[in-house]
Every structure is written in C-alpha cells, then in structure tokens.
N, C-alpha and C. Protein backbone atom coordinates (compact mmCIF):
# COMPACT_ATOMS: atom_id res chain seq x y z
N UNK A 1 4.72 2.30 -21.63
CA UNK A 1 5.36 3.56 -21.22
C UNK A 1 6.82 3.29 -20.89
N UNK A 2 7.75 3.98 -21.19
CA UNK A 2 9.08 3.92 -20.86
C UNK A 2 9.42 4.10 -19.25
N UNK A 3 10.53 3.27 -18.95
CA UNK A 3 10.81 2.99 -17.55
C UNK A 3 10.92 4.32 -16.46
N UNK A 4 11.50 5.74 -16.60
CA UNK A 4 11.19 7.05 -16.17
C UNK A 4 9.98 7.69 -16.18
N UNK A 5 9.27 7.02 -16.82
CA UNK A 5 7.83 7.97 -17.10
C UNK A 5 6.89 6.91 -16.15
N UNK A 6 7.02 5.37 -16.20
CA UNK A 6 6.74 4.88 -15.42
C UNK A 6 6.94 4.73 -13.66
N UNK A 7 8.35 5.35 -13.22
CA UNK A 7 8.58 5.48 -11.75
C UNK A 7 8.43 6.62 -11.35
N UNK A 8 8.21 7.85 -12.46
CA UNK A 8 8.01 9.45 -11.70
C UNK A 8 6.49 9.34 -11.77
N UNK A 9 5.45 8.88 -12.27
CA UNK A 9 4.08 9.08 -12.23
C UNK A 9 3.14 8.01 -11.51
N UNK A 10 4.12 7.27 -11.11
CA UNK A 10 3.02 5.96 -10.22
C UNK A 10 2.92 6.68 -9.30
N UNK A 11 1.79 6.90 -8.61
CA UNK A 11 1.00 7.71 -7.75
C UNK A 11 0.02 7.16 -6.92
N UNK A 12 -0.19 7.80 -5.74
CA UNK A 12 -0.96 7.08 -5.01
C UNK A 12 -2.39 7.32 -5.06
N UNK A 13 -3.17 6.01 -5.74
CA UNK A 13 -4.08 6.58 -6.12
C UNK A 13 -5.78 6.06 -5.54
N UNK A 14 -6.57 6.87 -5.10
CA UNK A 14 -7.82 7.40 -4.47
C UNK A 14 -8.93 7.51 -4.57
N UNK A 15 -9.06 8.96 -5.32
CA UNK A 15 -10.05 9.60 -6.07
C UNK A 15 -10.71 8.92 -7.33
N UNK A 16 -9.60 8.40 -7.89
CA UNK A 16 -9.55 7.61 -9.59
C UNK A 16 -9.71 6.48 -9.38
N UNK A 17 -10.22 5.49 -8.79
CA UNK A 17 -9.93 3.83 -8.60
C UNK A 17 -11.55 3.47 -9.36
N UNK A 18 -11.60 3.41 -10.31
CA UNK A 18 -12.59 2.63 -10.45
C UNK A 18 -13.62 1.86 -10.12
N UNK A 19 -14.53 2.00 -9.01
CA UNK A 19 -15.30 1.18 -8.36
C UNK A 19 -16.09 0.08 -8.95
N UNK A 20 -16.63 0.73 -9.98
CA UNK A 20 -17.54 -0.61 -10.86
C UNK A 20 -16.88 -1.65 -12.03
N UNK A 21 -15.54 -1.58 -12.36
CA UNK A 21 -14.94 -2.42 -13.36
C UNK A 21 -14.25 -3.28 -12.84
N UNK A 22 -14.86 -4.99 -12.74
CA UNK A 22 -13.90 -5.75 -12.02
C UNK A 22 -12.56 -5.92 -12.24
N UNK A 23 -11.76 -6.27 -11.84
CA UNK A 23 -10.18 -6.82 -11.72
C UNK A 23 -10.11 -8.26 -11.84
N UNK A 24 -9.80 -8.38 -13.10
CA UNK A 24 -9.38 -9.85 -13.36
C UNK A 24 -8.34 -10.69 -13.04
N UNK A 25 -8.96 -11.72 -12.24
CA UNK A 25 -7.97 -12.60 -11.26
C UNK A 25 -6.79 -13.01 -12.32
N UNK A 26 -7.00 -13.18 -13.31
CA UNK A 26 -4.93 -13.37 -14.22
C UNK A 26 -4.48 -12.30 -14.23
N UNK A 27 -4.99 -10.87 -14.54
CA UNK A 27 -4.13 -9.91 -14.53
C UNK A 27 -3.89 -9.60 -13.14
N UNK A 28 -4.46 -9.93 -11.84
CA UNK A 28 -3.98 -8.91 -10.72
C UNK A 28 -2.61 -9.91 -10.45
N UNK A 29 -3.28 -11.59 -10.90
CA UNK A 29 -1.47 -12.88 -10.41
C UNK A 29 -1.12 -12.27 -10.96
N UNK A 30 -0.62 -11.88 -12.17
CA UNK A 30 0.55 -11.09 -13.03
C UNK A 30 1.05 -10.33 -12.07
N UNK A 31 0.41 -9.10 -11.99
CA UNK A 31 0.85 -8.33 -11.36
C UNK A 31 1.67 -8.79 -10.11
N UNK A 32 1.14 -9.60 -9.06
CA UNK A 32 1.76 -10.20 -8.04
C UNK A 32 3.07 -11.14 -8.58
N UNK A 33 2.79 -11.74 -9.34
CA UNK A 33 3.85 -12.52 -9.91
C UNK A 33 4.98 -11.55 -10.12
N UNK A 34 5.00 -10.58 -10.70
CA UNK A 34 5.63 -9.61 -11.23
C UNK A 34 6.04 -9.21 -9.74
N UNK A 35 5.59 -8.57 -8.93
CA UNK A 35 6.13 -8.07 -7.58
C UNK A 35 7.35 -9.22 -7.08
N UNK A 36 6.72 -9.95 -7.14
CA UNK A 36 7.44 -11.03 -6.27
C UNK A 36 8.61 -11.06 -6.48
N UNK A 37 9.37 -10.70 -7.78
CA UNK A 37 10.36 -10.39 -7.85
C UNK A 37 11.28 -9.41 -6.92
N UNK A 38 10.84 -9.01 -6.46
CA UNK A 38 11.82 -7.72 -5.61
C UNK A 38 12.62 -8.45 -4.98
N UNK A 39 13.74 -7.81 -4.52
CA UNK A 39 14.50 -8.00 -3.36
C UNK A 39 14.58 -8.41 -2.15
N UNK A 40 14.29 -9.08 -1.44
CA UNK A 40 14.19 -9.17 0.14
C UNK A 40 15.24 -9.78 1.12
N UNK A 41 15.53 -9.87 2.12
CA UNK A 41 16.83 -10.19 2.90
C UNK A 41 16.86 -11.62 2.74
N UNK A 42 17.80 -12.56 2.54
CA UNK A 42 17.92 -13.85 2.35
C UNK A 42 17.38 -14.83 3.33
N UNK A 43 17.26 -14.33 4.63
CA UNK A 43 16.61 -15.10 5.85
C UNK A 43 15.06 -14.67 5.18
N UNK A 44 14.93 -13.87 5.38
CA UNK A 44 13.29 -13.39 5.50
C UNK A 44 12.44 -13.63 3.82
N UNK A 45 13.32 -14.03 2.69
CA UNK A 45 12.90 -14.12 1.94
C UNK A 45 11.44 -15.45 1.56
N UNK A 46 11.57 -15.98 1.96
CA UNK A 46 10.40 -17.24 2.19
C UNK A 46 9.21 -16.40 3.29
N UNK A 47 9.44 -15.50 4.03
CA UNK A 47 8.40 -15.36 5.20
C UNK A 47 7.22 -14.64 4.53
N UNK A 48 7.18 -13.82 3.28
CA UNK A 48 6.69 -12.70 2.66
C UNK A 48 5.40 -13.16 2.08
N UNK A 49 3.66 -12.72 2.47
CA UNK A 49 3.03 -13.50 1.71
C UNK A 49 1.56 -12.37 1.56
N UNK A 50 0.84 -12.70 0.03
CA UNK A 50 -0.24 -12.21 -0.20
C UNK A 50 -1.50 -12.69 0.58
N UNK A 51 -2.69 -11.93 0.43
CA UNK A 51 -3.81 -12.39 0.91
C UNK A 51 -4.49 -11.37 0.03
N UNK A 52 -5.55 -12.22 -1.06
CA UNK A 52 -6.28 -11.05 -2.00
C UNK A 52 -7.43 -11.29 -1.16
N UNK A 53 -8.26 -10.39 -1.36
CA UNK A 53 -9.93 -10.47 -0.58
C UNK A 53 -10.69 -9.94 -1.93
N UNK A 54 -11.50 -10.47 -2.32
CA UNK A 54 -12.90 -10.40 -3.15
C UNK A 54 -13.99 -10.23 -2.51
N UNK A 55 -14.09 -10.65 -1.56
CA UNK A 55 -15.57 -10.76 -1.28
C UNK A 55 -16.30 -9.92 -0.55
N UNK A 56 -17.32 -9.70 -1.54
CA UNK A 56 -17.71 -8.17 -0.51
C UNK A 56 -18.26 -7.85 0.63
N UNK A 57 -18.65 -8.83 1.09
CA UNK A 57 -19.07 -8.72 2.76
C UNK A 57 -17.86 -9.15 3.78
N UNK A 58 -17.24 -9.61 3.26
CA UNK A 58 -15.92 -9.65 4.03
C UNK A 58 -15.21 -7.98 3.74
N UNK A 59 -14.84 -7.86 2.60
CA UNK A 59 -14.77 -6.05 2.22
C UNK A 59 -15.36 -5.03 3.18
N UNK A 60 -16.58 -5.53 3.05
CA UNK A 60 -17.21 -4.73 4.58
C UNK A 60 -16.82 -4.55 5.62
N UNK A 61 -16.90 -6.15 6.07
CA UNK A 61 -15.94 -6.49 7.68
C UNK A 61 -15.16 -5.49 7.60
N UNK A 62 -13.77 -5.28 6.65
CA UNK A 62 -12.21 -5.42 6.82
C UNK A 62 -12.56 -3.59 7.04
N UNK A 63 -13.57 -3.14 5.96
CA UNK A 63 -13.83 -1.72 5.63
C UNK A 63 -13.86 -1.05 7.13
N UNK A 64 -14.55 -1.58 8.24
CA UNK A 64 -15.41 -1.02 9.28
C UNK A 64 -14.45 -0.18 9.76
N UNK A 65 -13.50 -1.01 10.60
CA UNK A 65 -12.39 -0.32 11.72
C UNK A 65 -11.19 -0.27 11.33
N UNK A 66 -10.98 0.06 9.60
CA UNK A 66 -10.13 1.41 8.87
C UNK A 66 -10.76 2.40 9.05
N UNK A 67 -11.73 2.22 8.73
CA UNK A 67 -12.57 3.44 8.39
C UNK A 67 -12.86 4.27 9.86
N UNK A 68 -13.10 3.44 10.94
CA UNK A 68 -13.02 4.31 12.18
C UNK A 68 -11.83 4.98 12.80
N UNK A 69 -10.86 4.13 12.30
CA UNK A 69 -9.41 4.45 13.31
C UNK A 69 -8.63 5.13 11.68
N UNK A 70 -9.07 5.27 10.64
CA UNK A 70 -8.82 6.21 9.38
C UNK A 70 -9.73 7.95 10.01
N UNK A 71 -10.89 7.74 10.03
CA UNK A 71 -11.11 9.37 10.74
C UNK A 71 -10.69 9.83 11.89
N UNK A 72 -9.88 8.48 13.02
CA UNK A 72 -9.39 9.21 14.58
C UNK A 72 -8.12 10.32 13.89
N UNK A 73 -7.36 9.30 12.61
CA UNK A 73 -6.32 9.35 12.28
C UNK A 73 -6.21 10.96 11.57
N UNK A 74 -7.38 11.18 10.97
CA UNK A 74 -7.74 12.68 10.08
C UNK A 74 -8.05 13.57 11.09
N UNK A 75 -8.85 13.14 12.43
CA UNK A 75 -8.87 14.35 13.21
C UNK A 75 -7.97 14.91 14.05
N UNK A 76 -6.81 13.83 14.41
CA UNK A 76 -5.79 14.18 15.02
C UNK A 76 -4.44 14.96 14.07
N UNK A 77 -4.75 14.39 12.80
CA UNK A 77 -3.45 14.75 12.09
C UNK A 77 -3.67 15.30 11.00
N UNK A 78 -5.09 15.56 10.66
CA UNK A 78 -5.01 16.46 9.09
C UNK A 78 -4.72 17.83 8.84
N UNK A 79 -4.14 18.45 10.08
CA UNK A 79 -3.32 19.95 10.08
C UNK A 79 -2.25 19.95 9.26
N UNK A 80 -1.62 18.08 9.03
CA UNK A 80 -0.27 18.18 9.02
C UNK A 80 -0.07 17.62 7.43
N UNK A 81 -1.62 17.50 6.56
CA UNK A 81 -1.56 17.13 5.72
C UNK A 81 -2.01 18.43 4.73
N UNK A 82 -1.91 18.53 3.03
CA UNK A 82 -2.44 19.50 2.25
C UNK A 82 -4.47 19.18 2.48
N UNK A 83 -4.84 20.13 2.27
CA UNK A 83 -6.33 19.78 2.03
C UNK A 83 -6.40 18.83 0.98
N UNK A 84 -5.77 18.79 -0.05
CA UNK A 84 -6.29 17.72 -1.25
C UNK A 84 -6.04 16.35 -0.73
N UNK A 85 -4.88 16.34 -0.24
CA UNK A 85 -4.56 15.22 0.23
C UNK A 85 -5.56 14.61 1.52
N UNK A 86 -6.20 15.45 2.19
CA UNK A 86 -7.15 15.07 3.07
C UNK A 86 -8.51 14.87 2.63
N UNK A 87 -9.16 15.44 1.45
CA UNK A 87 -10.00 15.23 0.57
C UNK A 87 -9.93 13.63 0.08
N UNK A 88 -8.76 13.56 -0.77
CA UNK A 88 -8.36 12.05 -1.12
C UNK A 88 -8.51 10.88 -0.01
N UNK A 89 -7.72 11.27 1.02
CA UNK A 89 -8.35 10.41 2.18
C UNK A 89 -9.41 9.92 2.40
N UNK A 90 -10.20 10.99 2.64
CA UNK A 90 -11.38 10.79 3.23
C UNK A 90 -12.47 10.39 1.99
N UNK A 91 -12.04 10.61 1.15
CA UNK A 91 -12.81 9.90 0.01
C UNK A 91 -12.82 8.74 -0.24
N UNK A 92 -11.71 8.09 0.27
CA UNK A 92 -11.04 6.38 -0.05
C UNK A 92 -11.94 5.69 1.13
N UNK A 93 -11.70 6.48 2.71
CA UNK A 93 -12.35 5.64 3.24
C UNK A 93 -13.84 5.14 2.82
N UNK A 94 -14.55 6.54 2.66
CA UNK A 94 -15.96 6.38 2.34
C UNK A 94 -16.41 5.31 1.40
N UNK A 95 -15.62 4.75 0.41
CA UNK A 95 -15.70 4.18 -0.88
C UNK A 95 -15.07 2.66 -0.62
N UNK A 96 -14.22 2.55 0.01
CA UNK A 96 -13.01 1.61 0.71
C UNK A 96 -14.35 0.36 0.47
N UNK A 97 -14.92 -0.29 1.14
CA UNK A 97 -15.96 -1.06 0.87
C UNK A 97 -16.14 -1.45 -0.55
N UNK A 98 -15.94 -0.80 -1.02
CA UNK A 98 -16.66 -1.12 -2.74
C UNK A 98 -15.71 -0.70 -3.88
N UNK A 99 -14.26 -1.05 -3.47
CA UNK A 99 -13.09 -1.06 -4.12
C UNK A 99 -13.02 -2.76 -4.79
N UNK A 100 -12.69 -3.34 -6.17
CA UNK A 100 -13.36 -4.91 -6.26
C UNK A 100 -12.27 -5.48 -5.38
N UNK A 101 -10.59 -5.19 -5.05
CA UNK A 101 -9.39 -6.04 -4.48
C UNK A 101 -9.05 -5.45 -3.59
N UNK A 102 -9.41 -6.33 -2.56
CA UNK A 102 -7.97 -5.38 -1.01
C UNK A 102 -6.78 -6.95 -1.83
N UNK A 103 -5.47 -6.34 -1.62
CA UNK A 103 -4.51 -7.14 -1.14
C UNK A 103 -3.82 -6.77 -0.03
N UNK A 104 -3.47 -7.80 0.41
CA UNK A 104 -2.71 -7.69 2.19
C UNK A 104 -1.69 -8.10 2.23
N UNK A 105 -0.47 -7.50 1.86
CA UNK A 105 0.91 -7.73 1.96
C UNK A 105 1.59 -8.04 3.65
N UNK A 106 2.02 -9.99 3.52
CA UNK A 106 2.17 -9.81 4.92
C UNK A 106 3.33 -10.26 5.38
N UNK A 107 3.90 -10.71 6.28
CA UNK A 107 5.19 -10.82 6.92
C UNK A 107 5.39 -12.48 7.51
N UNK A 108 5.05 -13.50 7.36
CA UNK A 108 5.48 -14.38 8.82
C UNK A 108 6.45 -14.00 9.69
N UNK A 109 5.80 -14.15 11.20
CA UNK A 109 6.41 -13.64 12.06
C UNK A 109 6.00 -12.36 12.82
N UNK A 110 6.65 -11.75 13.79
CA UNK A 110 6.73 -10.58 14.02
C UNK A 110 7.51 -9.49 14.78
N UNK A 111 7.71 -8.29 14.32
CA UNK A 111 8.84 -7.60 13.87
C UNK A 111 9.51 -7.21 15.43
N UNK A 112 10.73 -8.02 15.79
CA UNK A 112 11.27 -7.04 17.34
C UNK A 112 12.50 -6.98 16.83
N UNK A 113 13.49 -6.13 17.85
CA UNK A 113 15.03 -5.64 17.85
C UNK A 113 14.97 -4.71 17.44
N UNK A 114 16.14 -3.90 17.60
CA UNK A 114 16.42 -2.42 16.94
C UNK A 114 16.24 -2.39 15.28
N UNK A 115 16.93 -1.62 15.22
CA UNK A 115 16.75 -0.66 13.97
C UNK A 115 17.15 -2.00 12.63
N UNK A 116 18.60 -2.77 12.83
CA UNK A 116 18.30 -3.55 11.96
C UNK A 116 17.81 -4.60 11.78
N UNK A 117 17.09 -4.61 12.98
CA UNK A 117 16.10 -6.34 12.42
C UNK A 117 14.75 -5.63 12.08
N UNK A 118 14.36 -4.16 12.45
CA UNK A 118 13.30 -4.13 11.90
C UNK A 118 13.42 -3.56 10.28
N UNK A 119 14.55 -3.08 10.10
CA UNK A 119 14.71 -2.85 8.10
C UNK A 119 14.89 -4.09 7.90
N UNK A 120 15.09 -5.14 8.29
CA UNK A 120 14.85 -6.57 7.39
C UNK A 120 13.98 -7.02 7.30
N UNK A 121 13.32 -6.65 8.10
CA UNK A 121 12.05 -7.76 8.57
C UNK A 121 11.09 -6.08 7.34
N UNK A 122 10.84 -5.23 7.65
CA UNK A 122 9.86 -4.25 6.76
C UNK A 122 10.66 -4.44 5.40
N UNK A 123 12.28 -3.98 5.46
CA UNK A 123 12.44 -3.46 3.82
C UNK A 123 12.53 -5.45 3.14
N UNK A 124 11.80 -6.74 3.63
CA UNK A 124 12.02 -7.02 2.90
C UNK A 124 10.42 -7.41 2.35
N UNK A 125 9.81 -6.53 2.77
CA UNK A 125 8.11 -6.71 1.83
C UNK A 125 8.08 -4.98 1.19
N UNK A 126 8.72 -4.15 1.64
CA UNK A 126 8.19 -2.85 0.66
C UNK A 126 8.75 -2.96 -0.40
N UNK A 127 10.28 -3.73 -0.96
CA UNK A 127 10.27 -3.48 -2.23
C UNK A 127 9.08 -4.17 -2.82
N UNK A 128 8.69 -5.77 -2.52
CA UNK A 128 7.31 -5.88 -2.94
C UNK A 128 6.43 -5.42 -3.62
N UNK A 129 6.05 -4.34 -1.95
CA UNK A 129 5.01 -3.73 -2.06
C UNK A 129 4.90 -2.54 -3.20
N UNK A 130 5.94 -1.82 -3.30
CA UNK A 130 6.02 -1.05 -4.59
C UNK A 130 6.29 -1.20 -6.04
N UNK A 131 6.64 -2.91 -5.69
CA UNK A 131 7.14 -3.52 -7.40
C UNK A 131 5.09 -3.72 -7.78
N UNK A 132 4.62 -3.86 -7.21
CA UNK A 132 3.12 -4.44 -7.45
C UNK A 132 2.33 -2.53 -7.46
N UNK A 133 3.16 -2.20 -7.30
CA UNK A 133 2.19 -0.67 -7.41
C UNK A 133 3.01 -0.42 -9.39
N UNK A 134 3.47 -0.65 -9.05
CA UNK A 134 4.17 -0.19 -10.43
C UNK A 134 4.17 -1.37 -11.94
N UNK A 135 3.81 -2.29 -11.46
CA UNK A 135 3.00 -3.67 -12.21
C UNK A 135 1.82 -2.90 -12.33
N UNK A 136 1.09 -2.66 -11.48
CA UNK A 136 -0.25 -2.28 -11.62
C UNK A 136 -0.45 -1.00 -12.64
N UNK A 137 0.36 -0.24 -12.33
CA UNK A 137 0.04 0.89 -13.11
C UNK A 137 0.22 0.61 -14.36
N UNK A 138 1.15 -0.37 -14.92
CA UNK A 138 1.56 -0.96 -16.37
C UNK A 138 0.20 -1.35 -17.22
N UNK A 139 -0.76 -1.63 -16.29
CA UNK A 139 -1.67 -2.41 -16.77
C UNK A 139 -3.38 -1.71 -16.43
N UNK A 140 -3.06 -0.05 -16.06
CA UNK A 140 -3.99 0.37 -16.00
C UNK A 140 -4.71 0.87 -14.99
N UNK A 141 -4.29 -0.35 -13.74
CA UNK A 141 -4.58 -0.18 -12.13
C UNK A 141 -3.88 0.78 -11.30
N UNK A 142 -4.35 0.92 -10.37
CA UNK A 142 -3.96 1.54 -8.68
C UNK A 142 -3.94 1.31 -7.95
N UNK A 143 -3.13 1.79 -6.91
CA UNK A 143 -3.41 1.14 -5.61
C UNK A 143 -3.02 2.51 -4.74
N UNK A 144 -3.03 2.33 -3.53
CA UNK A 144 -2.63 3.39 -2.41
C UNK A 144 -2.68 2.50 -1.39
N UNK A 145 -1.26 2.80 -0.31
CA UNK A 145 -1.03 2.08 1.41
C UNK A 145 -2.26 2.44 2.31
N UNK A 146 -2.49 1.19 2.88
CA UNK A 146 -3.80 1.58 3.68
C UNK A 146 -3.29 1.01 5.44
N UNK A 147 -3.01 1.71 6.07
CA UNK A 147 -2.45 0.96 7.33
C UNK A 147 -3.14 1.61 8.71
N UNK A 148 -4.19 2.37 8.82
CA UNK A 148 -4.88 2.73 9.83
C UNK A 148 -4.80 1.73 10.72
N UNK A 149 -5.83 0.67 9.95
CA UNK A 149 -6.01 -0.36 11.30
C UNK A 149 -4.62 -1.00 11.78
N UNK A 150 -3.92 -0.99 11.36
CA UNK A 150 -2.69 -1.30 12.02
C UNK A 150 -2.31 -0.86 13.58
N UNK A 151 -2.70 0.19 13.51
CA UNK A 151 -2.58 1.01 15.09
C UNK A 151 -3.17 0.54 16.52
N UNK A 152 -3.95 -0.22 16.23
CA UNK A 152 -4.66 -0.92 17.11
C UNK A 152 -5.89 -1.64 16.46
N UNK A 153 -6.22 -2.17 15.25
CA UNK A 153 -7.21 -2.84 15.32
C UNK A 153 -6.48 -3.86 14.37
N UNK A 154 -5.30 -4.35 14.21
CA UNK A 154 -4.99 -5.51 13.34
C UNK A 154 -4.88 -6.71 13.72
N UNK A 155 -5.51 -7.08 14.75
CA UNK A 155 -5.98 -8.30 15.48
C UNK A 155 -7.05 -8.50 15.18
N UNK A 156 -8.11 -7.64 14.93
CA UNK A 156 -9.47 -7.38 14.45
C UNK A 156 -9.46 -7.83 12.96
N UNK A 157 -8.79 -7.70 12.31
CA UNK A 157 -8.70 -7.69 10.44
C UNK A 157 -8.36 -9.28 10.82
N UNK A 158 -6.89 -9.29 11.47
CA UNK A 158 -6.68 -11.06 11.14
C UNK A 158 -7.31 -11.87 11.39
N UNK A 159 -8.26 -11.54 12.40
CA UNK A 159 -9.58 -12.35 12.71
C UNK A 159 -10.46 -13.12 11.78
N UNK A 160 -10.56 -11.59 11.37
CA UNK A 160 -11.44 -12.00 9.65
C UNK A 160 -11.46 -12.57 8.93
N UNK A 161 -10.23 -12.54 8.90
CA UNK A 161 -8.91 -13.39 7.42
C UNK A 161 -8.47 -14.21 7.72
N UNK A 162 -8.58 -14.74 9.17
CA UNK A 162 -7.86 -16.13 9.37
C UNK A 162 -6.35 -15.86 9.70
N UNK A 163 -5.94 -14.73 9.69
CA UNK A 163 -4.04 -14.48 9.74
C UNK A 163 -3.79 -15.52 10.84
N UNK A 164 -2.68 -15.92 11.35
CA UNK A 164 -2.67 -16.43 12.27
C UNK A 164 -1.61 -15.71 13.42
N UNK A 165 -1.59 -15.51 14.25
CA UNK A 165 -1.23 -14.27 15.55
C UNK A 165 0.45 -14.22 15.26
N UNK A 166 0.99 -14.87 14.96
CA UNK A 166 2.36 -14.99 14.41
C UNK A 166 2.41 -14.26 12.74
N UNK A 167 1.92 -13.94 11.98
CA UNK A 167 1.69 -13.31 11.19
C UNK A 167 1.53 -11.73 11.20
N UNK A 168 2.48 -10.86 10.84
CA UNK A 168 2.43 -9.55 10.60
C UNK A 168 1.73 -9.05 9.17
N UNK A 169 0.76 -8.37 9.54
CA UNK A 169 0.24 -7.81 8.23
C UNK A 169 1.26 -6.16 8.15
N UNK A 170 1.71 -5.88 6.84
CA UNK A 170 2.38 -5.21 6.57
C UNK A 170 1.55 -3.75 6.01
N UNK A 171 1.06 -3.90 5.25
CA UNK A 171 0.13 -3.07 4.50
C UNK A 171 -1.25 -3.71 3.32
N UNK A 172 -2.23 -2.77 3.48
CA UNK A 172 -3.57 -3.43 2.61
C UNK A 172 -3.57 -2.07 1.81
N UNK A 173 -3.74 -2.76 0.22
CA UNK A 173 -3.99 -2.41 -0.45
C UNK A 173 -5.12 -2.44 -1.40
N UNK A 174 -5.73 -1.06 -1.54
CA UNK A 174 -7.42 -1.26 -2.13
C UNK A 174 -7.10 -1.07 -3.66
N UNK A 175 -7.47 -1.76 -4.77
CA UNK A 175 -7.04 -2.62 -6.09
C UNK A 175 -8.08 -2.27 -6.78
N UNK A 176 -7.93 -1.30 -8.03
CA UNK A 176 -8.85 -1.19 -8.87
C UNK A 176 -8.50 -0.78 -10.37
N UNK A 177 -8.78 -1.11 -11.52
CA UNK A 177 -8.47 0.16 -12.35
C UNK A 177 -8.69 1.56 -12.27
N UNK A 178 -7.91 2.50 -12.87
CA UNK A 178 -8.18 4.00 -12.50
C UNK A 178 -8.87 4.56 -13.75
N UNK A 179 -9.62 5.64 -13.05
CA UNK A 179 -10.63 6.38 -14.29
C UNK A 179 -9.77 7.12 -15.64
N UNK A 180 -8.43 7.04 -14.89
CA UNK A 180 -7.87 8.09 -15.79
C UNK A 180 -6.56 7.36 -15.92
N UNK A 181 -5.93 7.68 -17.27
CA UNK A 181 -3.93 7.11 -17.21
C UNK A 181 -3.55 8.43 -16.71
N UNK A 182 -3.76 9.27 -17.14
CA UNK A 182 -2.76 10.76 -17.21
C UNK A 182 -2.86 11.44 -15.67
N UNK A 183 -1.45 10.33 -15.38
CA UNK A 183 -0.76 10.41 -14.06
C UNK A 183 0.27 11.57 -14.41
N UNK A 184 0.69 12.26 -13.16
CA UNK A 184 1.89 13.50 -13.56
C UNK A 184 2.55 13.40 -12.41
N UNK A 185 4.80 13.66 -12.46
CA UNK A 185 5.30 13.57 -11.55
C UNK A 185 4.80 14.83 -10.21
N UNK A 186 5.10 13.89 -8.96
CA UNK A 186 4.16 15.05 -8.27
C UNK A 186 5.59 16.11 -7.61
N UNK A 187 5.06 16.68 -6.93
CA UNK A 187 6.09 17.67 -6.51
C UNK A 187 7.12 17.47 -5.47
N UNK A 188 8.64 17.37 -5.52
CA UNK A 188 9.29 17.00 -4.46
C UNK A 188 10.20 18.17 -4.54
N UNK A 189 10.95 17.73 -3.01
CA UNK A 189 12.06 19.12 -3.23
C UNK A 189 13.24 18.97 -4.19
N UNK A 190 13.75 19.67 -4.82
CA UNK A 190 14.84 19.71 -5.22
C UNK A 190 16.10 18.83 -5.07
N UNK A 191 16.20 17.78 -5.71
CA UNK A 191 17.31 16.57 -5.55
C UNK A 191 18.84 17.35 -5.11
N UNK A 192 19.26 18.74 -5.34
CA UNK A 192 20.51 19.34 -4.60
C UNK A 192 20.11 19.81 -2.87
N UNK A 193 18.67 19.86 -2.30
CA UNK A 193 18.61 20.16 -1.27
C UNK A 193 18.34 19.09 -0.57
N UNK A 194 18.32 18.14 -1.06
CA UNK A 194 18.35 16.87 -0.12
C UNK A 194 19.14 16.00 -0.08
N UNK A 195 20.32 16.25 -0.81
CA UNK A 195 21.19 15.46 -1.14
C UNK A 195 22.33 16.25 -0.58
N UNK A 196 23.50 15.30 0.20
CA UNK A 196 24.92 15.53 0.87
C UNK A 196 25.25 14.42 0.27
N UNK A 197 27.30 15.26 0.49
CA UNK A 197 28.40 14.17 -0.08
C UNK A 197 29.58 14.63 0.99
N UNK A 198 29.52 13.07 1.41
CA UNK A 198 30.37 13.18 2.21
C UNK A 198 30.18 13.35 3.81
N UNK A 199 29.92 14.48 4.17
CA UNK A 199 29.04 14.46 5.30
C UNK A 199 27.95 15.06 5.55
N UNK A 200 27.10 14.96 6.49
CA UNK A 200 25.98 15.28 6.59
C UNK A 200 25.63 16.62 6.75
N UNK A 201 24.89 17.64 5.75
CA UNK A 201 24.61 18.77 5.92
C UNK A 201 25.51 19.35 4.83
N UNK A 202 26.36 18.49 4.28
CA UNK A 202 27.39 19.20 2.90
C UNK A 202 26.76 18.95 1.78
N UNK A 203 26.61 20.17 0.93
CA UNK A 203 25.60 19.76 -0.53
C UNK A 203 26.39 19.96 -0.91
C-alpha cells in the first residue's frame, strides 16, 4: 500500500484481531526490528526495550487486572466515549486473554521532572510504539494501546514478567492478524480548525 493510505488507515484495532491464527515469531522481529528504527532522545536512546509474551497462562495472569481496572475505567468514563468505541473496548477486554502476542513496550528507568524530562523520557518510546503499529499493519496485523493496568496495578504485571522496579512499562500491546484489510481514514476535525499561524487562536 502506498505511504498515505498506509498512515490515514492504521487504526486501532479490537473487534478484528484475529484470535485463532498464530503470529509468527520472524514476522512479529520484523516488525519490531522495523520499529526500532524511530527516533528517540540521544540520552534515552539505549533505555527503550520489548517484552513479547506468548504464553497463555501467563496471558491470563497479565489478562486479570486489565481487565478489572479496564471496566473501573468504562464505568467511570464511558459517558465520555462514542458507544462503538465502548463496544470495542469492552470487547478487547473480554477476548484480551486469547489474543496469540501481548508486546510490552518499556522504558529503563522511571519517569520524574516537569514537562521536559517527561516528553523525553515518553516521546522517546511512542515514536516506537507507532512505527510497530504501522509495520504491523504492512503485514496484515493489529494492534491497539492497552494501559489500564498502569493506573495502579503495574507492579502487579511486572511481577509476572520479571520487570525489574526500575523499569517503566510504557504501553502493552495485544498482537494479532486482523479479520479484515479494509481499514478507512477515521474521522477528525478539519486540519483549518485546528491549526494556528503565528499565534495561538489565529487560523
């Protein structure tokens, strides 16, 4: 697919993940290989690291307390979401277990100071994290940000995984092929109403 058709339709994807077709360990390294390329701040560039999970009773483990602190998260805040989009949610959790790849995009270290040590320390794993969403889609796969347990149970996950307490997990991602290609750009506002020149509030 050509490079525009590829960054307006990578989508976050849910509903479509394939549950029963494994993910083959050379194509998902590709894909990671391929991420790894991104950008990241020159200090922090070495700190940035994967963790794939296969295994499905560990899947389980990791599944439990998303999945609890994922519905605190829907009952407090799904006013503020579309219904489809809360449908999709709540569909991922239910299924989350029996997705074949979590990957766990993570940080060494962990994140303090104002505003710019924490865009170095985050923006230098999201380009990453979105170069591997967009690898993936090249090749058929999906993914969608999974960060519930982050809120209070990501001491609980690193447990699991061995992280070690100096280690920031950034975001987990549930890894599958999708049922469908025919992704479509989704709806944003208008690039003249969000956009100023010069100063703020001047279109």
């Amino acid at each position: 697919m050509d490079t525009e058709t590829l960054l307006t339709t990578t989508r976050s994807v849910r509903r479509k993940l394939d549950l029963e077709r494994p993910v083959e360990p050379e194509v998902l390294e590709d894909c990671l290989r391929i991420a790894q390329q991104a950008p990241a701040a020159g200090a922090l560039l070495n700190s940035f690291r994967w963790l794939v999970v296969r295994d499905p009773e560990l899947k389980a483990k990791i599944a439990a307390p998303i999945r609890e602190e994922g519905r605190k998260s829907h009952e407090a805040y799904s006013h503020l979401a579309s219904n489809r989009t809360m449908v999709s949610a709540r569909h991922l959790l239910d299924v989350l277990d029996r997705v074949p790849v979590f990957v766990i995009a993570c940080m060494e270290g962990r994140p303090t100071g104002g505003n710019a040590a924490l865009t170095a320390f985050y923006g230098s794993a999201y380009p990453a994290i979105w170069s591997l969403h967009l690898a993936l889609r090249t090749r058929g796969l999906g993914t969608t940000i999974v960060g519930y347990h982050l809120i209070s149970r990501e001491r609980e996950v690193s447990d699991l995984l061995g992280i070690p307490e100096n280690v920031t997990q950034i975001a987990l991602m549930p890894v599958a092929y999708t049922t469908t290609t025919q992704f479509r750009p989704a709806a944003r506002p208008p690039i003249g109403d969000i956009t100023y020149h010069d100063h703020w509030g001047n279109p």
